[in-house]
C-alpha atoms as a PDB file:
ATOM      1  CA  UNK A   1     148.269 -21.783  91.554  1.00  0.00           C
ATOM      2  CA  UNK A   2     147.971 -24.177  94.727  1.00  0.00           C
ATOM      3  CA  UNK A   3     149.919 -26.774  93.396  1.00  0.00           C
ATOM      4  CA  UNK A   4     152.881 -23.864  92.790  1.00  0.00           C
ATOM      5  CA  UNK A   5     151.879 -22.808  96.265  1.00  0.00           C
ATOM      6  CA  UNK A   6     152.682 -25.748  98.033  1.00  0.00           C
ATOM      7  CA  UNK A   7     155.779 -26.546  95.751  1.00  0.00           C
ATOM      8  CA  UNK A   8     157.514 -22.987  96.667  1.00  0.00           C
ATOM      9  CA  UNK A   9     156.499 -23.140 100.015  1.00  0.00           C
ATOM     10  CA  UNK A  10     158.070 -26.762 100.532  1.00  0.00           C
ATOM     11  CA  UNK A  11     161.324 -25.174  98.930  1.00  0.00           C
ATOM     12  CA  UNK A  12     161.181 -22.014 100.902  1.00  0.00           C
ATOM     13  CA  UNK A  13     160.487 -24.245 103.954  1.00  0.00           C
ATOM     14  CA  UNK A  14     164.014 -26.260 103.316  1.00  0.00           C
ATOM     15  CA  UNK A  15     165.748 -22.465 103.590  1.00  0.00           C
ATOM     16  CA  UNK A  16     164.379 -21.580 106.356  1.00  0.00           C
ATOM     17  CA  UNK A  17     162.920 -23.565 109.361  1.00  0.00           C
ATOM     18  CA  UNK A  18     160.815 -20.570 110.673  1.00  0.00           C
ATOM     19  CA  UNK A  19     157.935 -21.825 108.046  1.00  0.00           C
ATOM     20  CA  UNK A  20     155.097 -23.625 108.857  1.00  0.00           C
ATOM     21  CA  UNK A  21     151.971 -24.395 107.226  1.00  0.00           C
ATOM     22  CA  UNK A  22     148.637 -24.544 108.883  1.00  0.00           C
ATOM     23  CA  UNK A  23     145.135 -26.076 107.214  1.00  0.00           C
ATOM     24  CA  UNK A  24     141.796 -26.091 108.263  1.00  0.00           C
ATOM     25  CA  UNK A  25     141.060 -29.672 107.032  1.00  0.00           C
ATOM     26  CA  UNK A  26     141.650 -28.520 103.496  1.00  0.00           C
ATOM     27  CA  UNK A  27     143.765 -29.017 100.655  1.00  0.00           C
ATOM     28  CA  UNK A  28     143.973 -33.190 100.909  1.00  0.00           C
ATOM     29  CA  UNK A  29     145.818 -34.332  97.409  1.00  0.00           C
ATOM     30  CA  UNK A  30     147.853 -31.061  97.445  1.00  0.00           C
ATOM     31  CA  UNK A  31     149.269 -30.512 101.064  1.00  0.00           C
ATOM     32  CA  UNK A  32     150.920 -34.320 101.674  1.00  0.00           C
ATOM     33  CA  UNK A  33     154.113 -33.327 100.015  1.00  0.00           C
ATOM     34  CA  UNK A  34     154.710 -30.346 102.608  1.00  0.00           C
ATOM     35  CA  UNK A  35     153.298 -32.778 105.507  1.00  0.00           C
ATOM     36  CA  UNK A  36     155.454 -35.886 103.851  1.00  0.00           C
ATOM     37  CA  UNK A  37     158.488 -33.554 103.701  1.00  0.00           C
ATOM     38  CA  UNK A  38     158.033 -31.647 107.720  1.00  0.00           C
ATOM     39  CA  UNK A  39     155.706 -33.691 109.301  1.00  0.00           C
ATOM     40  CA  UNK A  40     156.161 -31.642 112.359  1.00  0.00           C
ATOM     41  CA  UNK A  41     155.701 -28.442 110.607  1.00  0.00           C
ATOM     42  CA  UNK A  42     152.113 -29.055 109.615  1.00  0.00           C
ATOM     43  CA  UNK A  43     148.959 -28.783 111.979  1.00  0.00           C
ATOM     44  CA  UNK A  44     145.587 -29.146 110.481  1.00  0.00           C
ATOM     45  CA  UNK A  45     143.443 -27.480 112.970  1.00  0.00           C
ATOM     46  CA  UNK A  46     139.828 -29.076 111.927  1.00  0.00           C
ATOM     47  CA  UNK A  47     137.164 -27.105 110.774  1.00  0.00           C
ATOM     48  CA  UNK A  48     138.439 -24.570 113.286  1.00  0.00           C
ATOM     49  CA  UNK A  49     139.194 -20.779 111.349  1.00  0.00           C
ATOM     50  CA  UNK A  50     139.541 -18.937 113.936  1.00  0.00           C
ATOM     51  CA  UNK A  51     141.354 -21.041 116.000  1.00  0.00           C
ATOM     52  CA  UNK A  52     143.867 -21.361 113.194  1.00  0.00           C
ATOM     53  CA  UNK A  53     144.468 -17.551 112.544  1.00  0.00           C
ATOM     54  CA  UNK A  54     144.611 -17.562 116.597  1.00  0.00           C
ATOM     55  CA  UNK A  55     147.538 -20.535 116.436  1.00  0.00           C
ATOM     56  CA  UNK A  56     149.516 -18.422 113.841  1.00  0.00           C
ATOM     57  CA  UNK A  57     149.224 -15.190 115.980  1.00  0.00           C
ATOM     58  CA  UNK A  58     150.755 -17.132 118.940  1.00  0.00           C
ATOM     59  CA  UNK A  59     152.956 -18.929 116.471  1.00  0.00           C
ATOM     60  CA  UNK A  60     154.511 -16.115 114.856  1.00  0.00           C
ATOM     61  CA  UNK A  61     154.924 -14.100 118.083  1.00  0.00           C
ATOM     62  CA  UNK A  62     157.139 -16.941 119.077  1.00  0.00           C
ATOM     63  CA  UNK A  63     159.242 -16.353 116.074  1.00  0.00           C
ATOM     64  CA  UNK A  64     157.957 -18.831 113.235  1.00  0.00           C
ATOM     65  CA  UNK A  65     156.318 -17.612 110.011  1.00  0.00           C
ATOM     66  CA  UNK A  66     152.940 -19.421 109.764  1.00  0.00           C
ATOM     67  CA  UNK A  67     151.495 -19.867 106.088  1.00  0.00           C
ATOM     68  CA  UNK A  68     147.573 -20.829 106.207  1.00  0.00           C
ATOM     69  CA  UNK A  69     145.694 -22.203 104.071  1.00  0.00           C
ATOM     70  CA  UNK A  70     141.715 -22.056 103.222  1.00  0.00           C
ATOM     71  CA  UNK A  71     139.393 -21.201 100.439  1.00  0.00           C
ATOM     72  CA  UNK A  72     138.903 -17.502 100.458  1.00  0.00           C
ATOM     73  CA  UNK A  73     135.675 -16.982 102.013  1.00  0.00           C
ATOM     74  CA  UNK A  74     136.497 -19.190 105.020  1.00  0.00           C
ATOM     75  CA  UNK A  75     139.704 -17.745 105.844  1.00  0.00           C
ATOM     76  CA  UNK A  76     138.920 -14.444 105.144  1.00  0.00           C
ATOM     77  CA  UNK A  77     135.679 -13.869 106.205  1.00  0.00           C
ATOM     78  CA  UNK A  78     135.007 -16.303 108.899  1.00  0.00           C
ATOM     79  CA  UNK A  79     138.171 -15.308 110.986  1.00  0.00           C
ATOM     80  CA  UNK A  80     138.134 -11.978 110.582  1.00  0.00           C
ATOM     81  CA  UNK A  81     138.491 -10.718 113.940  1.00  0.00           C
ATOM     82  CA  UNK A  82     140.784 -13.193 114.399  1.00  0.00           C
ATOM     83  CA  UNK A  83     143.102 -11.454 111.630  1.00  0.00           C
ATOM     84  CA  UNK A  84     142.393  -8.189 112.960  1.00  0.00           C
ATOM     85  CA  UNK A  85     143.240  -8.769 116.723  1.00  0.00           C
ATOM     86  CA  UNK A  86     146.078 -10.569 115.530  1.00  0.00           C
ATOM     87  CA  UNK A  87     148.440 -10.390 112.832  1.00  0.00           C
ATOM     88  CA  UNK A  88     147.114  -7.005 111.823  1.00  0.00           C
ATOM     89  CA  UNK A  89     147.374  -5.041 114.903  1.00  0.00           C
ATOM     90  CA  UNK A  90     150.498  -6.507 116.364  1.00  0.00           C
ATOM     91  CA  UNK A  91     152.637  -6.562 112.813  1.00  0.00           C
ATOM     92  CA  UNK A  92     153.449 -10.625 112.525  1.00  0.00           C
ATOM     93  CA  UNK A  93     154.150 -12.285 109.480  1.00  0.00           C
ATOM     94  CA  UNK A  94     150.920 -14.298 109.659  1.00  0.00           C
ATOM     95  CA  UNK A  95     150.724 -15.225 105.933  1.00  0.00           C
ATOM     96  CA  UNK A  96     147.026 -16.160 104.391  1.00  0.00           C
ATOM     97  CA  UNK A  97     147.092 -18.425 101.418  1.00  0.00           C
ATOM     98  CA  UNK A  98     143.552 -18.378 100.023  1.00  0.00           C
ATOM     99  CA  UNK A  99     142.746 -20.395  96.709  1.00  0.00           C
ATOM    100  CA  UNK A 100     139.258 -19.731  95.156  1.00  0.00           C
ATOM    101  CA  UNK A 101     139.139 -15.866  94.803  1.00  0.00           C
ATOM    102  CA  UNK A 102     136.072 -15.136  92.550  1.00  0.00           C
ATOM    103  CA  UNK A 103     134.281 -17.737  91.263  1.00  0.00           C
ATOM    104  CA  UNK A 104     136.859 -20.296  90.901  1.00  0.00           C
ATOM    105  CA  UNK A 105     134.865 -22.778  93.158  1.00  0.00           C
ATOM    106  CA  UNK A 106     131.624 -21.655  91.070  1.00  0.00           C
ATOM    107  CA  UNK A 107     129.318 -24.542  91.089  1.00  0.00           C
ATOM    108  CA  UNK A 108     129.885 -25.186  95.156  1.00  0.00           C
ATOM    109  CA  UNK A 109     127.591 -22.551  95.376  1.00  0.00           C
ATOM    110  CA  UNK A 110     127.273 -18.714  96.765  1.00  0.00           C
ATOM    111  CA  UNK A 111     128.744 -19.709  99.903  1.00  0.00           C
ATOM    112  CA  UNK A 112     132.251 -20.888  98.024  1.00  0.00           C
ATOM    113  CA  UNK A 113     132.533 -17.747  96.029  1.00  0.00           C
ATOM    114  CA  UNK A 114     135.390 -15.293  97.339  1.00  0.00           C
ATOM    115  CA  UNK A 115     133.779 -12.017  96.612  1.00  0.00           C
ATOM    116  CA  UNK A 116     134.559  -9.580  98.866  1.00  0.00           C
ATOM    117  CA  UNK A 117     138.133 -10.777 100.410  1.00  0.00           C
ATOM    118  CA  UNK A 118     140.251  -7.756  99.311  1.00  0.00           C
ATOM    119  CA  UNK A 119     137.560  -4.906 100.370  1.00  0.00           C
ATOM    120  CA  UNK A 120     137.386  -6.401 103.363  1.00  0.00           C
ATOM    121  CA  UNK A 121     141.263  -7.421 104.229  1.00  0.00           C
ATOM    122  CA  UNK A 122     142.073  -3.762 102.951  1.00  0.00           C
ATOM    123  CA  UNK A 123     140.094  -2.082 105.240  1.00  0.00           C
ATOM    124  CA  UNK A 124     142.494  -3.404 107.996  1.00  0.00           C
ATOM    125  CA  UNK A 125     144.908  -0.721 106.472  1.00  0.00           C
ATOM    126  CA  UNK A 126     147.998  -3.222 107.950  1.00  0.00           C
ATOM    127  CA  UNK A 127     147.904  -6.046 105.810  1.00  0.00           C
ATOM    128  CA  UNK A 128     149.651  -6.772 102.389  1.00  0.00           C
ATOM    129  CA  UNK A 129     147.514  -8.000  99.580  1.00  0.00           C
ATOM    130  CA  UNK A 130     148.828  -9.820  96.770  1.00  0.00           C
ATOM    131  CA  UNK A 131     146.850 -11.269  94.051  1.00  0.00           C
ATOM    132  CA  UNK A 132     148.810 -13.470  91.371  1.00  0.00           C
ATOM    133  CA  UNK A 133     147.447 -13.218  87.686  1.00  0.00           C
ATOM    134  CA  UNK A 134     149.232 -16.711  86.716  1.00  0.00           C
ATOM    135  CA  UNK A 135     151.135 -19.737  88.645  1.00  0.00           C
ATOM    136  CA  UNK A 136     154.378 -18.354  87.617  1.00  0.00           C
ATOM    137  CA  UNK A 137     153.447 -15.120  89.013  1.00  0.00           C
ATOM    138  CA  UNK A 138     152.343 -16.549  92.684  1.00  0.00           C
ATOM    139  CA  UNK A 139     155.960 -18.416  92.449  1.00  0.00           C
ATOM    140  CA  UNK A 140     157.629 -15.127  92.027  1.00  0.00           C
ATOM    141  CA  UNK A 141     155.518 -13.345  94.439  1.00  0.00           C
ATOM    142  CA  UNK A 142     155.920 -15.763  97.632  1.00  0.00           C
ATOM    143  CA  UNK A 143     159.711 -15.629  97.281  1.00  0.00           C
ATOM    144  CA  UNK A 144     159.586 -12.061  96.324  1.00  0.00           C
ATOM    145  CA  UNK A 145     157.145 -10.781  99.690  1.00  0.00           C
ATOM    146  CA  UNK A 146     158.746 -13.540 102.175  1.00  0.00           C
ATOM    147  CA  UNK A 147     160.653 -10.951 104.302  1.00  0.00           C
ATOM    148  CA  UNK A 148     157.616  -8.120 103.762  1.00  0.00           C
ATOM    149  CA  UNK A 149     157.007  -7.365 107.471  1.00  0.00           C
ATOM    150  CA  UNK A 150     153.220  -7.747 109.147  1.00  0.00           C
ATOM    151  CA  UNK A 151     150.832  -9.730 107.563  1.00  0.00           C
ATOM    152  CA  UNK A 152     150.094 -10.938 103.494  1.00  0.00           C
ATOM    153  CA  UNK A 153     147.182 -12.078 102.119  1.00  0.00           C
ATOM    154  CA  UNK A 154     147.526 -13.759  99.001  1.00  0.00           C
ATOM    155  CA  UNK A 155     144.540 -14.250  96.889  1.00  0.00           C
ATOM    156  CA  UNK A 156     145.424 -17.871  95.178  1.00  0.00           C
ATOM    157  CA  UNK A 157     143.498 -19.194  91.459  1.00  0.00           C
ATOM    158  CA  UNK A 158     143.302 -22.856  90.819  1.00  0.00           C
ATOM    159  CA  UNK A 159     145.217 -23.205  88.143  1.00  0.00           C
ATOM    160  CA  UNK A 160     148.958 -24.311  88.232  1.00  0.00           C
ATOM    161  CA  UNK A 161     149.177 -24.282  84.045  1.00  0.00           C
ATOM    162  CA  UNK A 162     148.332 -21.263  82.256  1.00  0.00           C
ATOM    163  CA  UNK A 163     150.686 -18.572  82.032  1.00  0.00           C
ATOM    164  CA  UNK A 164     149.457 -15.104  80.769  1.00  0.00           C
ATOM    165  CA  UNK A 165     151.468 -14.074  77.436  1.00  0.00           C
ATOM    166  CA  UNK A 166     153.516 -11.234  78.267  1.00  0.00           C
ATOM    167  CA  UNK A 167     153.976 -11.390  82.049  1.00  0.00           C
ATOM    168  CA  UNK A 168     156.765 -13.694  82.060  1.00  0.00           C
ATOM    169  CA  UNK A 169     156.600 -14.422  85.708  1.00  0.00           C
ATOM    170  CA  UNK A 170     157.372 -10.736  87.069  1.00  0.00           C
ATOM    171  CA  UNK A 171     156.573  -9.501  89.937  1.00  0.00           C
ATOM    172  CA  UNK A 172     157.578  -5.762  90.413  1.00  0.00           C
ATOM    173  CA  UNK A 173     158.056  -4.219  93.989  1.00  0.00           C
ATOM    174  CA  UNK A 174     155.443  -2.240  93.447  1.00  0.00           C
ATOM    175  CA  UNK A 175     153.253  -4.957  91.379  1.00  0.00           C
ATOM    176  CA  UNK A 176     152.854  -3.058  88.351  1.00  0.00           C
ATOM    177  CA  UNK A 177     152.862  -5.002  85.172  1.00  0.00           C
ATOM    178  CA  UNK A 178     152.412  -3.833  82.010  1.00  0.00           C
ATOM    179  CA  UNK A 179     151.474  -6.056  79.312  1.00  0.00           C
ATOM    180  CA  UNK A 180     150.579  -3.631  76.426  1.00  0.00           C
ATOM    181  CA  UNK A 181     150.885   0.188  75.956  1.00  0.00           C
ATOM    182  CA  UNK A 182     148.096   2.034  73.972  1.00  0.00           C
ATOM    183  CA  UNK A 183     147.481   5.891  74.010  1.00  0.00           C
ATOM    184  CA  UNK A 184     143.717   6.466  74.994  1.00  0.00           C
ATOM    185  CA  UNK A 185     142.601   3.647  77.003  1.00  0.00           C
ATOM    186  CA  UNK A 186     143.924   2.227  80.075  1.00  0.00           C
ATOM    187  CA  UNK A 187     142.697  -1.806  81.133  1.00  0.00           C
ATOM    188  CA  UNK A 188     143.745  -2.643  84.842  1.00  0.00           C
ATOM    189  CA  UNK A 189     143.142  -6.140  86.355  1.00  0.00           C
ATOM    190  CA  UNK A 190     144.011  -8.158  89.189  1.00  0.00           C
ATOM    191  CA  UNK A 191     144.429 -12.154  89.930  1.00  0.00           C
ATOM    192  CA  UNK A 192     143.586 -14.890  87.697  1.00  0.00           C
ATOM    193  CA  UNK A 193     140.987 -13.183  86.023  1.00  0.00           C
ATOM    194  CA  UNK A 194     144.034 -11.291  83.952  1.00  0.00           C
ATOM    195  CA  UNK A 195     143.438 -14.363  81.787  1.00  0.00           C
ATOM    196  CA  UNK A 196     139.583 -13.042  80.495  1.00  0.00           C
ATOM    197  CA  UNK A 197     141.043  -9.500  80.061  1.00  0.00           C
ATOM    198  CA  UNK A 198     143.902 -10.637  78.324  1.00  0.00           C
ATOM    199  CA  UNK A 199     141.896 -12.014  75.692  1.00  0.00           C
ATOM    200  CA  UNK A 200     139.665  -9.168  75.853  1.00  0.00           C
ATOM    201  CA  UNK A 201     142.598  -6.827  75.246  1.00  0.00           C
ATOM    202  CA  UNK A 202     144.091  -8.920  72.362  1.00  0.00           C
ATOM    203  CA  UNK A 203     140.778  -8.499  70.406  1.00  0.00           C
ATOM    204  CA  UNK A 204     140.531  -5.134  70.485  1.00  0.00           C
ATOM    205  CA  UNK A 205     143.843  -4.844  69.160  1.00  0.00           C
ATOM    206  CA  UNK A 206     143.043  -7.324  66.380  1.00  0.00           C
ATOM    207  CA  UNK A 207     140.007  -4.873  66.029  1.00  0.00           C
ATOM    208  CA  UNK A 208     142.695  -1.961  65.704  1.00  0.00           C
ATOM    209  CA  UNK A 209     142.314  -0.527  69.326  1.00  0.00           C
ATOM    210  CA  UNK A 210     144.949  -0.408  71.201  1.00  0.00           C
ATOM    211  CA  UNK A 211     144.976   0.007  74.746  1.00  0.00           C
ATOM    212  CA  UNK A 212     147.409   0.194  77.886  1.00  0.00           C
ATOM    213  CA  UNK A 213     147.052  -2.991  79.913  1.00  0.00           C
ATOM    214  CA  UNK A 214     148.033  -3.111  83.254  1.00  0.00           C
ATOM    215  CA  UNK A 215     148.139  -6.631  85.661  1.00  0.00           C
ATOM    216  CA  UNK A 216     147.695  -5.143  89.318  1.00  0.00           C
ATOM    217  CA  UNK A 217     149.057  -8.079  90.876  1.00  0.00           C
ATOM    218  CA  UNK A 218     149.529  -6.318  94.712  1.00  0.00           C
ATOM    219  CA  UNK A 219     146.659  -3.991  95.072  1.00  0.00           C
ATOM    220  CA  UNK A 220     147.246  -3.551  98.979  1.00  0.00           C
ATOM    221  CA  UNK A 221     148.628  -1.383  99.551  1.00  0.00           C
ATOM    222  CA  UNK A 222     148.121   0.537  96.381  1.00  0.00           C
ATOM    223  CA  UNK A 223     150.954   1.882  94.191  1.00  0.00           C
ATOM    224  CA  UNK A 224     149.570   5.153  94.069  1.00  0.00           C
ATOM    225  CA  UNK A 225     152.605   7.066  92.711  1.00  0.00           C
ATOM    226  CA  UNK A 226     152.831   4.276  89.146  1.00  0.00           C
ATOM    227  CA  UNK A 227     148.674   5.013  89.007  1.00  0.00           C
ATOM    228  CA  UNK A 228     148.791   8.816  89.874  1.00  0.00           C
ATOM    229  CA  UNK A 229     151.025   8.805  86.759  1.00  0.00           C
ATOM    230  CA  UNK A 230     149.083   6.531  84.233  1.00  0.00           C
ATOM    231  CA  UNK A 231     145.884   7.204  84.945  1.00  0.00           C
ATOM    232  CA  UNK A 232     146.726  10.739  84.162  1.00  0.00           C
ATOM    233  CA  UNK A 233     148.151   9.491  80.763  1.00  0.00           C
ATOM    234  CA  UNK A 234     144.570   7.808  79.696  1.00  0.00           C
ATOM    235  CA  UNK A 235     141.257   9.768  78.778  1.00  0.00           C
ATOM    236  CA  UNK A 236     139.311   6.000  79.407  1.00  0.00           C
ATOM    237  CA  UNK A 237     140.222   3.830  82.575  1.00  0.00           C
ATOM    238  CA  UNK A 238     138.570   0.230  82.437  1.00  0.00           C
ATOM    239  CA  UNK A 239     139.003  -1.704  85.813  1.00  0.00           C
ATOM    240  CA  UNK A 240     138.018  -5.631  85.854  1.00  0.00           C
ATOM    241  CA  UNK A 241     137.679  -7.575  88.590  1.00  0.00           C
ATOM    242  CA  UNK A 242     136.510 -11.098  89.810  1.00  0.00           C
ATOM    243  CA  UNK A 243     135.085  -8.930  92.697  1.00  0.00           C
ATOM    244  CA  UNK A 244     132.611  -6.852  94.337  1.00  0.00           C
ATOM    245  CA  UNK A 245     132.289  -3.372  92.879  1.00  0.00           C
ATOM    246  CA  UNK A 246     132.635  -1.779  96.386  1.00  0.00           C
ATOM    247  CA  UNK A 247     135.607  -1.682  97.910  1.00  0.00           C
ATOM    248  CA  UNK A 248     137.753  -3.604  95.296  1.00  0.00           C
ATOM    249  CA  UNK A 249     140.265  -2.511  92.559  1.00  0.00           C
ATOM    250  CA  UNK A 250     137.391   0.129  90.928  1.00  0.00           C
ATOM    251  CA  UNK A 251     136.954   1.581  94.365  1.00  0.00           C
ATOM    252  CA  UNK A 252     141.110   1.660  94.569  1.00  0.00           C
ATOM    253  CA  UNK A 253     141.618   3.185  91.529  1.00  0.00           C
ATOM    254  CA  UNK A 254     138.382   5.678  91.767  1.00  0.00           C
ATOM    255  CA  UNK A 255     139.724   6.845  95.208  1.00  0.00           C
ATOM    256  CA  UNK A 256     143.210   7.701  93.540  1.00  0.00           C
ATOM    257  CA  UNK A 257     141.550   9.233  90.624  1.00  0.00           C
ATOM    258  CA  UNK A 258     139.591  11.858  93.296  1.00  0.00           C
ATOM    259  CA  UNK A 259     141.971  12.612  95.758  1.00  0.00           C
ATOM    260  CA  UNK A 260     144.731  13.308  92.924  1.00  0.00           C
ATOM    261  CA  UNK A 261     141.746  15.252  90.598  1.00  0.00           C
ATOM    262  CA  UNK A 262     142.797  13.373  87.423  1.00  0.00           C
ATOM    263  CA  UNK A 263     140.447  13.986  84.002  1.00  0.00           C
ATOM    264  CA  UNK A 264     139.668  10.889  83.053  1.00  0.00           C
ATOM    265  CA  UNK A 265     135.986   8.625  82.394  1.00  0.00           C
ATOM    266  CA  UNK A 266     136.199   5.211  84.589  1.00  0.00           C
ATOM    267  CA  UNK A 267     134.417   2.515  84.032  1.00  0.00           C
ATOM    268  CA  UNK A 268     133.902  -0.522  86.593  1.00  0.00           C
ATOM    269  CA  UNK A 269     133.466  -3.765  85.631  1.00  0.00           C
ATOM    270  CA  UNK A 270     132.863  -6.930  88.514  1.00  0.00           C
ATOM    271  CA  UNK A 271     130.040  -8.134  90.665  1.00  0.00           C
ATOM    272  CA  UNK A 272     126.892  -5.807  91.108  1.00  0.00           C
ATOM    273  CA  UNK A 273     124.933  -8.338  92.941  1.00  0.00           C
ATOM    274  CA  UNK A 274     124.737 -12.167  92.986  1.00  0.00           C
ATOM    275  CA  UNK A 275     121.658 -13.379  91.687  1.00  0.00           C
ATOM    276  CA  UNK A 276     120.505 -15.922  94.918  1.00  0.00           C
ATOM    277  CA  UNK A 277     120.686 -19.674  94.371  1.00  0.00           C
ATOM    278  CA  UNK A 278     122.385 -18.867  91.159  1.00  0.00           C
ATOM    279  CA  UNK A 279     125.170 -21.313  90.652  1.00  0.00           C
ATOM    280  CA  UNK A 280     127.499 -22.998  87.821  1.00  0.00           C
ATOM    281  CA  UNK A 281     130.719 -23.461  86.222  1.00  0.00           C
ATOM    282  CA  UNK A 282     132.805 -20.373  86.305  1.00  0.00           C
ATOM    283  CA  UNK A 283     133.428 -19.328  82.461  1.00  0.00           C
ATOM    284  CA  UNK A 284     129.543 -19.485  82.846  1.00  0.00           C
ATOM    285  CA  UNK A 285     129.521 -16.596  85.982  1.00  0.00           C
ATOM    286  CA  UNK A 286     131.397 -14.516  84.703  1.00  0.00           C
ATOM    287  CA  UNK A 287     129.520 -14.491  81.349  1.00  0.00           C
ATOM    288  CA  UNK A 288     126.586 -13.840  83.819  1.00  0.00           C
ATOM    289  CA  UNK A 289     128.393 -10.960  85.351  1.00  0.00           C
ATOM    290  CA  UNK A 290     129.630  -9.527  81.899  1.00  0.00           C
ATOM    291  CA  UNK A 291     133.394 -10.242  82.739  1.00  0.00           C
ATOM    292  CA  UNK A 292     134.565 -12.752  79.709  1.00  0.00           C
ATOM    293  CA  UNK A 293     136.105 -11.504  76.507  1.00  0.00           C
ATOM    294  CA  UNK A 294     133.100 -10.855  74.642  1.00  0.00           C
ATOM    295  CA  UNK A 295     131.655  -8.335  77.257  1.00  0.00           C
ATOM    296  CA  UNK A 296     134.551  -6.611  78.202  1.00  0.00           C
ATOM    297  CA  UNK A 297     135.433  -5.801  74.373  1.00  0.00           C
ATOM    298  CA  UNK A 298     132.044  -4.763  73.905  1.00  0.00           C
ATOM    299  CA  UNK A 299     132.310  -2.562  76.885  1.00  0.00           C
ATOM    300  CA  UNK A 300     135.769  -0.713  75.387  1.00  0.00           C
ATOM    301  CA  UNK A 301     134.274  -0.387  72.423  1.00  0.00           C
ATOM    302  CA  UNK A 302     130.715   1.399  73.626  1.00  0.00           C
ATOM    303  CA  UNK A 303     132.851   4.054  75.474  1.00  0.00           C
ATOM    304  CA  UNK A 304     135.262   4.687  72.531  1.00  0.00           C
ATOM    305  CA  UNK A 305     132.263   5.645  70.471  1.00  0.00           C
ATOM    306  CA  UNK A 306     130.717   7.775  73.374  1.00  0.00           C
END
């Protein structure tokens, strides 16, 4: 998705001259276009976070809409007070791009792994969280949110290629998608790993089970009144994330489930703990973590027959 990133935001950037994109000496071979196109729109800051989400603040009080750019853990967690002091609690339209939610960046190690971004972003209440399940999706969704006042995070993947069959680029106000209806069994996701529980879903119905699938692609704030009504509709809820368990789309979905008292059994899948030190490619974490195809089907099927 940065590649579609850029690309949208050059194109956005021609309609209006309020954008500007900020980098904290990241994203060489995929930001030149933007810098070759508005050389004095771009500022790479250095290895500088929080001076970058401070530069924004002042930027977009000024007027301009700042887009920045970092791998998820570094702009999210790094700069945090930085976001909150800023863009959250005085309502600009910072905009945080962050590629490598999950374990996209897998074998640079624990420190590279964007695990806890949208727990931790969503406990600043004023921020908008979007999460794209496929390039064509994050296209959609930066054109879609671009007038969305206060802040938006958007958690990026890494790939600019694969498009998830059935999605066909939407991207709903409320960022519902539904990909399948089934009876029984509900399957919600968020961000690129849609991809894993799409294949996940399409064996079970190969296997005759047929279940509701649902691509969460803004989970900030929640669309409570489009969950309120299908989680209701489903005796089994199965939430998947490339995320920590706390705080993340189980805890979003678990919270709506008890403060609305709707009967259903929910099962969370993402990341219980990180094994330390362990590192490699990321089909091979999220086997490790029970979140490819295989797992996940074997986890539908276990609670079908309980």
């Amino acid at each position: 998705m940065r590649g579609v990133f850029i690309d949208t935001l050059i194109d956005m950037a021609v309609e209006d001259p309020r954008i500007l994109l900020l980098t904290a000496d990241l994203g060489f071979t995929l930001v030149e276009s933007f810098v070759e196109r508005f050389p004095d729109r771009f500022f790479n800051v250095g290895v500088a976070e929080q001076n970058m989400v401070g530069m924004a603040t002042g930027l977009a009080k000024a007027g301009f809409m700042p887009f920045i750019y970092s791998m998820v853990p570094f702009l999210c967690l790094r700069p945090l007070e930085f976001i909150r002091n800023g863009p959250v609690l005085h309502r600009l339209p910072v905009r945080l791009a962050g590629p490598g939610g999950g374990f996209e960046y897998g074998g640079d190690g624990l420190s590279h792994h964007g695990l806890e971004d949208i727990a931790v972003l969503r406990s600043l209440q004023d921020i908008t969280i979007i999460a794209p399940a496929d390039a064509g999706q994050a296209r959609l969704a930066l054109r879609a949110s671009k007038d969305l006042p206060g802040p938006i995070y958007f958690r990026l993947g890494k790939d600019d290629q694969f498009r998830l069959p059935g999605l066909d680029d939407r991207f709903p106000p409320d960022g519902c998608c539904f990909l399948r209806q089934g009876e029984k069994i509900l399957v919600v996701t968020t961000g690129s790993i849609s991809r894993e529980v799409g294949k996940a879903v399409e064996l079970l119905v190969a296997d005759g089970i047929f279940c509701t699938f649902l691509v969460l692609a803004m989970p900030h704030p929640p669309p409570v009144a489009t969950l309120t009504k299908t989680l209701a509709n489903h005796a089994i809820v199965l939430t998947v994330e490339e995320h920590v368990l706390a705080g993340g789309l189980g805890s979003i979905v678990a919270e709506i489930i008890a403060e609305h008292a709707i009967k259903c059994r929910l099962i969370r899948r993402g990341i219980r703990s990180a094994p330390a030190g362990l590192i490699g490619s990321r089909p091979f974490l999220l086997q490790r973590h029970g979140l490819d195809p295989e797992s996940l089907v074997r986890i539908v099927k276990e609670a079908v027959r309980s």
